[in-house]
C-alpha atoms as a PDB file:
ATOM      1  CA  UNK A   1     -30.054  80.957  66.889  1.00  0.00           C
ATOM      2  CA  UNK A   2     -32.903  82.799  65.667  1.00  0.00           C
ATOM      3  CA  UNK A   3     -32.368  86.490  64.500  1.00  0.00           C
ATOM      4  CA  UNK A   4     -33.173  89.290  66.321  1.00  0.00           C
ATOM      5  CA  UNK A   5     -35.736  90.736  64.282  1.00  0.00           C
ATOM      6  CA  UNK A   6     -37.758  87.771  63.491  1.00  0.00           C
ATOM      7  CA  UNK A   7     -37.478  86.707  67.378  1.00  0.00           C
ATOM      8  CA  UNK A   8     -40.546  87.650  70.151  1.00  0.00           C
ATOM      9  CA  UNK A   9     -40.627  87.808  73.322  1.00  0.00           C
ATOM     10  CA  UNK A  10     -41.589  85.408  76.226  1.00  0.00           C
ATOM     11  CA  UNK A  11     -42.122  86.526  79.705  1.00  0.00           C
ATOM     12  CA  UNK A  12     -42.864  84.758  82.981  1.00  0.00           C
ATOM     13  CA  UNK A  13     -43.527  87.052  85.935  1.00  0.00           C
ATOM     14  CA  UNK A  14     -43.021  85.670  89.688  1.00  0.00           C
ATOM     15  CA  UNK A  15     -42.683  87.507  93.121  1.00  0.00           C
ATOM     16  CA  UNK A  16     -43.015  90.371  91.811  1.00  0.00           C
ATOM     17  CA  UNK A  17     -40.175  90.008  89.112  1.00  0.00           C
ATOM     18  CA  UNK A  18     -40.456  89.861  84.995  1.00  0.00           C
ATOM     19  CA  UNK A  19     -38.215  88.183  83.176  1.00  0.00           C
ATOM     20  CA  UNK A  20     -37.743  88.218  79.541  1.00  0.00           C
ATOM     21  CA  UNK A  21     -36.043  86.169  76.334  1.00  0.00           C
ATOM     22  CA  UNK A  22     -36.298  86.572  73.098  1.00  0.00           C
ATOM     23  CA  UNK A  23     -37.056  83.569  70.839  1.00  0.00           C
ATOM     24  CA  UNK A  24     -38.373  81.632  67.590  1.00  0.00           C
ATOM     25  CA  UNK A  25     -42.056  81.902  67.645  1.00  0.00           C
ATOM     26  CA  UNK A  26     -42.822  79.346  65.693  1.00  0.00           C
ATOM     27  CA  UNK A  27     -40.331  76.725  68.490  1.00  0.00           C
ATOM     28  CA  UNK A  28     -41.671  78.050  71.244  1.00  0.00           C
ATOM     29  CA  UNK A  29     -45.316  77.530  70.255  1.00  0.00           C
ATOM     30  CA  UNK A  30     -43.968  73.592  69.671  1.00  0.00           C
ATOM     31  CA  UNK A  31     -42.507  73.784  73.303  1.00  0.00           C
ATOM     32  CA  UNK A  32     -46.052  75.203  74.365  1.00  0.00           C
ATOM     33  CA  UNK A  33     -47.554  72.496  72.604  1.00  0.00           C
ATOM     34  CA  UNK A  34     -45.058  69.561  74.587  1.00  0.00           C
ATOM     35  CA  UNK A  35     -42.516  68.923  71.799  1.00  0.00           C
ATOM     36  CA  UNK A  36     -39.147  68.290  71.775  1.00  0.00           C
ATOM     37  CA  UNK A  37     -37.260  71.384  69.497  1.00  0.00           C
ATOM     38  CA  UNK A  38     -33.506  71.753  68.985  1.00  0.00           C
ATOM     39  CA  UNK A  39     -32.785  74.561  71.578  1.00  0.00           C
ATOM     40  CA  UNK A  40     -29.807  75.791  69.900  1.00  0.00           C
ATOM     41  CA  UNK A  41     -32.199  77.345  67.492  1.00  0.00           C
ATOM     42  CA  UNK A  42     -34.372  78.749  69.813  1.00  0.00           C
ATOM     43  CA  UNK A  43     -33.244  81.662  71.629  1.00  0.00           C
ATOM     44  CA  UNK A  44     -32.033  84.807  69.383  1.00  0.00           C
ATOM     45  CA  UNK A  45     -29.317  84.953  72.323  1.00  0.00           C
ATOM     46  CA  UNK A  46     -28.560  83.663  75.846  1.00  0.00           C
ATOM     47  CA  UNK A  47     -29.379  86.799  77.921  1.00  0.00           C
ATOM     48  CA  UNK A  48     -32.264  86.835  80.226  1.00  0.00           C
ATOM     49  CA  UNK A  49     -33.751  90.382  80.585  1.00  0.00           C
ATOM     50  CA  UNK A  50     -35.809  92.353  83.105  1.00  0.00           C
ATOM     51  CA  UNK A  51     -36.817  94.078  79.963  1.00  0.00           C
ATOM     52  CA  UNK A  52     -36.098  92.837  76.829  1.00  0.00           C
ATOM     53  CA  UNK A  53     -37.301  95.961  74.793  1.00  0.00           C
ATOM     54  CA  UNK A  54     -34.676  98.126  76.755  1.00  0.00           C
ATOM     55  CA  UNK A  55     -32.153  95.772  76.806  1.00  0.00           C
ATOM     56  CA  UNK A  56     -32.201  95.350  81.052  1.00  0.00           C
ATOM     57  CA  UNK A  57     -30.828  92.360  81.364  1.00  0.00           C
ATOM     58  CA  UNK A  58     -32.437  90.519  85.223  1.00  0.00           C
ATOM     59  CA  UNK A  59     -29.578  90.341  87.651  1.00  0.00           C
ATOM     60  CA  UNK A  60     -28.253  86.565  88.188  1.00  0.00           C
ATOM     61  CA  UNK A  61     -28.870  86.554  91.638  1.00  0.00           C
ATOM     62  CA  UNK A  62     -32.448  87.352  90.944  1.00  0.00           C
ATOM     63  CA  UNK A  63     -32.848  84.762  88.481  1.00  0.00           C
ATOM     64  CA  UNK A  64     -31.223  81.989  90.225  1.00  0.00           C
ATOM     65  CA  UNK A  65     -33.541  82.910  93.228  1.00  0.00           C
ATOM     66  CA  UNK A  66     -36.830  82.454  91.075  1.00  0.00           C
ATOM     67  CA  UNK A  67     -35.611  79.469  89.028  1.00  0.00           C
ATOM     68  CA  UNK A  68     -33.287  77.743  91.578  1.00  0.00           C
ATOM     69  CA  UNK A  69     -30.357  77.312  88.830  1.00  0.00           C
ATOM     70  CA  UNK A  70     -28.509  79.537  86.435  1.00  0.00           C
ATOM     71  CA  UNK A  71     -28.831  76.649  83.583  1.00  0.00           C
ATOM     72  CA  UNK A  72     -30.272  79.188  80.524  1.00  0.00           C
ATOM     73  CA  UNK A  73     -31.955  75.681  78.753  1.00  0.00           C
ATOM     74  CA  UNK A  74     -34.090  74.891  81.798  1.00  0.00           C
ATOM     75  CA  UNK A  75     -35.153  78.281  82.874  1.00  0.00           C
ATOM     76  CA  UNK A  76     -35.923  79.459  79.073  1.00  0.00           C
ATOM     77  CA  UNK A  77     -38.223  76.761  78.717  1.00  0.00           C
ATOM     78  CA  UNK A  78     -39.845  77.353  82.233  1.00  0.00           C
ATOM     79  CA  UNK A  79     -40.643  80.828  80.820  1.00  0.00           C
ATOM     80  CA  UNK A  80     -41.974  79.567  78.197  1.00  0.00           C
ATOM     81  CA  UNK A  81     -44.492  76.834  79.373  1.00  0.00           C
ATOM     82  CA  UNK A  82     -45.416  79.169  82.213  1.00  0.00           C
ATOM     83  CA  UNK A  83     -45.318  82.507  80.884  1.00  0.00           C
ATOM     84  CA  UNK A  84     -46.592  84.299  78.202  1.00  0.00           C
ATOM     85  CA  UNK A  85     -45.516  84.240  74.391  1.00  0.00           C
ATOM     86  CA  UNK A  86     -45.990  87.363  72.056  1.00  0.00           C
ATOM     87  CA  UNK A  87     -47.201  85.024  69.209  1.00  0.00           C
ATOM     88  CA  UNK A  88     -47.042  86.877  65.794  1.00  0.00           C
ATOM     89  CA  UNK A  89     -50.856  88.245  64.033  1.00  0.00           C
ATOM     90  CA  UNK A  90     -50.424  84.143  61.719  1.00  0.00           C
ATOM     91  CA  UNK A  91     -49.753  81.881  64.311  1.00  0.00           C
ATOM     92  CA  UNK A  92     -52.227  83.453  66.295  1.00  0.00           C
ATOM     93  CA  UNK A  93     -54.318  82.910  62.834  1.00  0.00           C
ATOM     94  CA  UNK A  94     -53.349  79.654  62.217  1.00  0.00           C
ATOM     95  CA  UNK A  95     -53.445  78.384  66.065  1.00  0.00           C
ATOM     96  CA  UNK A  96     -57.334  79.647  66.504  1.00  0.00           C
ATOM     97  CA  UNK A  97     -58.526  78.531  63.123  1.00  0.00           C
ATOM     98  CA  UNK A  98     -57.236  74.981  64.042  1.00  0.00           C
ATOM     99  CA  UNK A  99     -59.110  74.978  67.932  1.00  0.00           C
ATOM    100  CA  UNK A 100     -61.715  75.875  66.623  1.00  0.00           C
ATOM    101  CA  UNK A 101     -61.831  73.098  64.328  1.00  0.00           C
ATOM    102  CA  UNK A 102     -60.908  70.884  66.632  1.00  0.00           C
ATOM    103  CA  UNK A 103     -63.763  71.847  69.059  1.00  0.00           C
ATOM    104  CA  UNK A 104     -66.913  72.123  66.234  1.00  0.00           C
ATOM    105  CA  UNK A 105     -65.477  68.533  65.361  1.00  0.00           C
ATOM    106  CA  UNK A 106     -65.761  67.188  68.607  1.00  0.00           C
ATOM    107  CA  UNK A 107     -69.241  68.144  69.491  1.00  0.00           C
ATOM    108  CA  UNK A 108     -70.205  67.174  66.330  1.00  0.00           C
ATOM    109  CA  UNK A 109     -69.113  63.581  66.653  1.00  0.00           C
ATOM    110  CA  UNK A 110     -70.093  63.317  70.418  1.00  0.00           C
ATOM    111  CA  UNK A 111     -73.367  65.565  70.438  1.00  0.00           C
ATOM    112  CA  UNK A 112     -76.883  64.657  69.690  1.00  0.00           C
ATOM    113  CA  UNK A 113     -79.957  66.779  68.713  1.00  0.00           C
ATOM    114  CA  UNK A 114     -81.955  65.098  71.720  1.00  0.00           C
ATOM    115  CA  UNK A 115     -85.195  65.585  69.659  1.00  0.00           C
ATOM    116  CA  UNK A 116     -84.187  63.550  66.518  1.00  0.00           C
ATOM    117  CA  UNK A 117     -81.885  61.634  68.405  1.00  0.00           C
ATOM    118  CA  UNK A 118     -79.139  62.796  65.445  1.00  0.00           C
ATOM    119  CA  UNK A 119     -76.364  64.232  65.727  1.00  0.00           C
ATOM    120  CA  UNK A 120     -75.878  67.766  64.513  1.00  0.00           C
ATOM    121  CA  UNK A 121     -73.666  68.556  60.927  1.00  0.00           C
ATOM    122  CA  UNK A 122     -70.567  70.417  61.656  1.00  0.00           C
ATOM    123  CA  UNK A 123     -71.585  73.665  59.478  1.00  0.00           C
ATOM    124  CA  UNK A 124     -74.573  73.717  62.230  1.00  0.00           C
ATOM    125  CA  UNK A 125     -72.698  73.731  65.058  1.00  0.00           C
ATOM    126  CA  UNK A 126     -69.982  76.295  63.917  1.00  0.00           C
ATOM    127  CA  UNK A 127     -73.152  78.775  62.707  1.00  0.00           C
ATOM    128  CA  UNK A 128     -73.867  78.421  66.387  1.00  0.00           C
ATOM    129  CA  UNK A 129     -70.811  79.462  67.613  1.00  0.00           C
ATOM    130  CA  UNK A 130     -70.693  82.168  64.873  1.00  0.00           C
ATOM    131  CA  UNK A 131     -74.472  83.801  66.236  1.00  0.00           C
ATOM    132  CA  UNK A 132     -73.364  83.178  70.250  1.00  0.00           C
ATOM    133  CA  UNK A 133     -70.220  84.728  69.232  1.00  0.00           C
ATOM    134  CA  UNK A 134     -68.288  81.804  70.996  1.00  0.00           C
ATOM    135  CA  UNK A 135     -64.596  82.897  72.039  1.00  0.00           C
ATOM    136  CA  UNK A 136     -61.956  80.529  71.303  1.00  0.00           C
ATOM    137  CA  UNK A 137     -58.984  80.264  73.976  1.00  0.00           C
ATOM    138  CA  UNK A 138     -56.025  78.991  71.248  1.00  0.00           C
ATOM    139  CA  UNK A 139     -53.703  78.331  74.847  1.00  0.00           C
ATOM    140  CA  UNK A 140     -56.954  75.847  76.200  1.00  0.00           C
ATOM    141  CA  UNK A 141     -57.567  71.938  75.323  1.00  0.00           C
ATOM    142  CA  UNK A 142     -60.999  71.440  73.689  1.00  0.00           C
ATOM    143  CA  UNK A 143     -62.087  69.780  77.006  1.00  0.00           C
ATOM    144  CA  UNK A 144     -61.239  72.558  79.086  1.00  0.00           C
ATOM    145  CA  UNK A 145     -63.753  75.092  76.738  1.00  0.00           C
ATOM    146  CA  UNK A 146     -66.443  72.573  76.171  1.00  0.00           C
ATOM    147  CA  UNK A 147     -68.798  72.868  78.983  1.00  0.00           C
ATOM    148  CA  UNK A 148     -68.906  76.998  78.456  1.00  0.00           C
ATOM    149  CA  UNK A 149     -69.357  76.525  74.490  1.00  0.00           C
ATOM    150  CA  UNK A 150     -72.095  74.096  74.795  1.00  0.00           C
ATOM    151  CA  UNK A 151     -73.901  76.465  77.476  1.00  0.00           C
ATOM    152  CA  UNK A 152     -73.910  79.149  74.682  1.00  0.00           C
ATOM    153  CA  UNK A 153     -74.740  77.368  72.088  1.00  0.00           C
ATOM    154  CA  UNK A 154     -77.556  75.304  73.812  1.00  0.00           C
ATOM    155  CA  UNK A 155     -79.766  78.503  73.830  1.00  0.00           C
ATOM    156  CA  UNK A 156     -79.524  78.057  69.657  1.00  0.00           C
ATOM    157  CA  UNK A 157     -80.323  74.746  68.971  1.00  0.00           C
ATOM    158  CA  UNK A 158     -81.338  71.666  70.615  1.00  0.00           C
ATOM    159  CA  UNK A 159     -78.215  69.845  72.150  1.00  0.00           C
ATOM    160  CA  UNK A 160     -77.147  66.192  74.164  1.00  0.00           C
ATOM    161  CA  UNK A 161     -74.208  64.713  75.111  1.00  0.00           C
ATOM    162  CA  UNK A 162     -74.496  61.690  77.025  1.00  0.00           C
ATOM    163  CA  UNK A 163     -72.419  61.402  80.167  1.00  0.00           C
ATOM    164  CA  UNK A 164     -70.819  58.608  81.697  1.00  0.00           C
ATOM    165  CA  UNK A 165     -68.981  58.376  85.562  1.00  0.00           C
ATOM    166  CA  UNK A 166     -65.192  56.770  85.452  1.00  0.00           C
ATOM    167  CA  UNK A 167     -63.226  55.487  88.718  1.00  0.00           C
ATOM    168  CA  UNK A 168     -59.702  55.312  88.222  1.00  0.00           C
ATOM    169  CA  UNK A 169     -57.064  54.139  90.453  1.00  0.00           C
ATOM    170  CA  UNK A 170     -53.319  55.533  89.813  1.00  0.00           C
ATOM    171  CA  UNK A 171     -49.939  54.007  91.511  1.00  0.00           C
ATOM    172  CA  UNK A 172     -48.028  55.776  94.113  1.00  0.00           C
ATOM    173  CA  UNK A 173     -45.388  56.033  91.785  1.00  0.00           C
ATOM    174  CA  UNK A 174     -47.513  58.151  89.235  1.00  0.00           C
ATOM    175  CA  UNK A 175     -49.469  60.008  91.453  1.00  0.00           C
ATOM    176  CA  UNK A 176     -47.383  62.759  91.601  1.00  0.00           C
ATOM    177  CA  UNK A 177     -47.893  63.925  87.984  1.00  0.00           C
ATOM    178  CA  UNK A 178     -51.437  63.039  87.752  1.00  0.00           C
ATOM    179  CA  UNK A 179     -52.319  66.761  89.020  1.00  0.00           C
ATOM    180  CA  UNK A 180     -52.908  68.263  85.801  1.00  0.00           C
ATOM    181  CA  UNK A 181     -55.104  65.590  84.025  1.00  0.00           C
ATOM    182  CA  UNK A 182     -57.444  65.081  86.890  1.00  0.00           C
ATOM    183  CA  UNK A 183     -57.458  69.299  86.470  1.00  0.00           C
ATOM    184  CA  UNK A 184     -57.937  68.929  82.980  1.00  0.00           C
ATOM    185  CA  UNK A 185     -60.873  66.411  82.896  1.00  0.00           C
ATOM    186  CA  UNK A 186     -62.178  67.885  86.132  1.00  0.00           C
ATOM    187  CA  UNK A 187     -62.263  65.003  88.549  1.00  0.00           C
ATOM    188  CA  UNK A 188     -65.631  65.351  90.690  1.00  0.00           C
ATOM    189  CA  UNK A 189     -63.649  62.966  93.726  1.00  0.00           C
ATOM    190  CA  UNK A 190     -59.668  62.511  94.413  1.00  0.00           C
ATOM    191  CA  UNK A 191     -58.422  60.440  97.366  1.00  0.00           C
ATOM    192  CA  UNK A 192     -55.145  59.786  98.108  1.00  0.00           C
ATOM    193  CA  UNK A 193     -54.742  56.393  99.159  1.00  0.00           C
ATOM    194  CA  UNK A 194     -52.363  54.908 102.318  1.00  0.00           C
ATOM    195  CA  UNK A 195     -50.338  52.876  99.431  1.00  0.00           C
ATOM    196  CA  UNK A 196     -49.503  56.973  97.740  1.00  0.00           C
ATOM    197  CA  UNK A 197     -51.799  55.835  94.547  1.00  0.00           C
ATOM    198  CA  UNK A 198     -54.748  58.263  94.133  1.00  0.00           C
ATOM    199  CA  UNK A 199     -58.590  57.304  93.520  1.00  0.00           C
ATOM    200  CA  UNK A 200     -60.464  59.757  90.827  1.00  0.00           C
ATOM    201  CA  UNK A 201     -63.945  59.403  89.348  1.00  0.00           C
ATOM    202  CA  UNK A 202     -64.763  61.524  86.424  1.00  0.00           C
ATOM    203  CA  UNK A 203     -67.896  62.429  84.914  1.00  0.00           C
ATOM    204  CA  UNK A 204     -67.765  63.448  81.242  1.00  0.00           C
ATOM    205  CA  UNK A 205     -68.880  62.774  77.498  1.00  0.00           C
ATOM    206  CA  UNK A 206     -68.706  59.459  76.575  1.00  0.00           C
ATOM    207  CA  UNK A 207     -66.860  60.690  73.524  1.00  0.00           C
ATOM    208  CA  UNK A 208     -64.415  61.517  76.066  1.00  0.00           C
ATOM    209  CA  UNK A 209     -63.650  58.227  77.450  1.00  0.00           C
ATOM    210  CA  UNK A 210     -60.653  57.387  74.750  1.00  0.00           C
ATOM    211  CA  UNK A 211     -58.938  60.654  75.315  1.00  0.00           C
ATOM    212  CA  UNK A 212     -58.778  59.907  79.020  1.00  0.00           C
ATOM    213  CA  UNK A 213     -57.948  56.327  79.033  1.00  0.00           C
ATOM    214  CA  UNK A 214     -54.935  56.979  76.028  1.00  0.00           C
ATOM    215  CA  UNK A 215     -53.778  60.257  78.852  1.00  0.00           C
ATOM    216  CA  UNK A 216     -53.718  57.517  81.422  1.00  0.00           C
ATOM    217  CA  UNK A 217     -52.188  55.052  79.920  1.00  0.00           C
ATOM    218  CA  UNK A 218     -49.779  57.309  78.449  1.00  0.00           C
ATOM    219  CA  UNK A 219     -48.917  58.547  81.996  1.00  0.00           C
ATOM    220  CA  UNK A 220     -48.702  55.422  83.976  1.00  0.00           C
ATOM    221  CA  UNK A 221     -47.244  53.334  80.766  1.00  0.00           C
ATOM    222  CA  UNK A 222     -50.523  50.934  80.920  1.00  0.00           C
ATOM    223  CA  UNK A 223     -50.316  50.693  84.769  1.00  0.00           C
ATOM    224  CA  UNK A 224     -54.072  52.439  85.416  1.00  0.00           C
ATOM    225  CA  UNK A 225     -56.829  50.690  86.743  1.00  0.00           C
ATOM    226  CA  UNK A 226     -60.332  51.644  85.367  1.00  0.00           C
ATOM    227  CA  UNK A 227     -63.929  51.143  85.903  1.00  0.00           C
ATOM    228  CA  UNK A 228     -66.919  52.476  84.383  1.00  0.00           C
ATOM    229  CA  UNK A 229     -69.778  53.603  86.695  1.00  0.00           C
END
């Protein structure tokens, strides 16, 4: 278990209820981020709290109403993914300076400057984002902040980033988690097919193809079916 004082909190809030637990920052930004931690080390104890800072501790009627079970694992990590971490002043550091990274790298590699037909050097495009004063959302993928950024930027310098439409097709018995990715890549078209699978087209950077396809792939374990537009 982590320590008391070098634990912070995490709180998920739902029908009009807060609950709290105290835990390693630096595991439950890894369980933010979709990794696998050992969860002995993650909690500084096993209480959940109505308020953690006055030592309340939420009633376990009230939690097992909310989460459906009393099992500490599966609702700590439910707080976590869902709710709110108090990340400490460095990872909050260390987490922005890396999306934002991550985000003058990818318009770099998949933008053009439409009037030289070349793309633009990275320092370029993060002096842009320094003079439009671009906010970084460290919780956000770099797809989900790229439209915005680009619609700041573009009033700076001279931008282009070829689009492309993708149909996918995804079996009935993957359909059911494709939710979030067809939220994350903003699908223009869903349609749930009579056979469960679901239809999507997206349209979106052609540097974006790979990242879709590997998501895809990853999800359905190779059984996608693609076409491009």
């Amino acid at each position: 278990m982590v320590k008391m004082e070098d634990a912070v909190i995490a709180r998920f809030e739902h029908s009009g209820h807060k609950f709290e637990i105290l835990v390693d920052p630096d595991l439950a930004l890894l369980v933010r981020q979709g990794k696998s931690i050992d969860f002995e080390s993650l909690l500084a104890n096993e209480a959940v709290y109505k308020d953690a800072n006055k030592g309340e501790e939420a009633s376990e009627e009230t939690v097992k109403k909310v989460f459906g079970t009393t099992d500490l694992k599966e609702i700590a990590l439910k707080i976590i993914k869902d709710g709110e971490v108090q990340l400490t002043t460095d990872q909050r550091r260390r987490m922005h300076e890396q999306k934002r990274k991550e985000i003058i790298a990818f318009i770099s590699s998949n933008a053009i400057n439409p009037q030289t037909k070349a793309p633009h050097p990275a320092v370029r495009i993060e002096n842009a984002m320094n003079e439009a004063k671009v906010q970084v959302d460290v919780f956000k993928s770099v797809q989900e902040q790229i439209p915005e950024i680009l619609k700041e930027i573009r009033k700076l310098i001279p931008l282009s980033m070829d689009k492309l439409k993708v149909a996918v097709k995804v079996p009935a018995e993957f359909s059911g988690k494709a939710g979030p990715l067809l939220h994350k890549y903003a699908a223009i078209k869903q349609e749930w097919q009579s056979d469960g699978s679901i239809v999507a087209v997206f349209e979106l950077p052609v540097g974006m193809k790979n990242d879709l396809f590997n998501e895809l792939n990853h999800l359905t374990h190779g059984n996608v079916e693609t076409k491009i537009l």
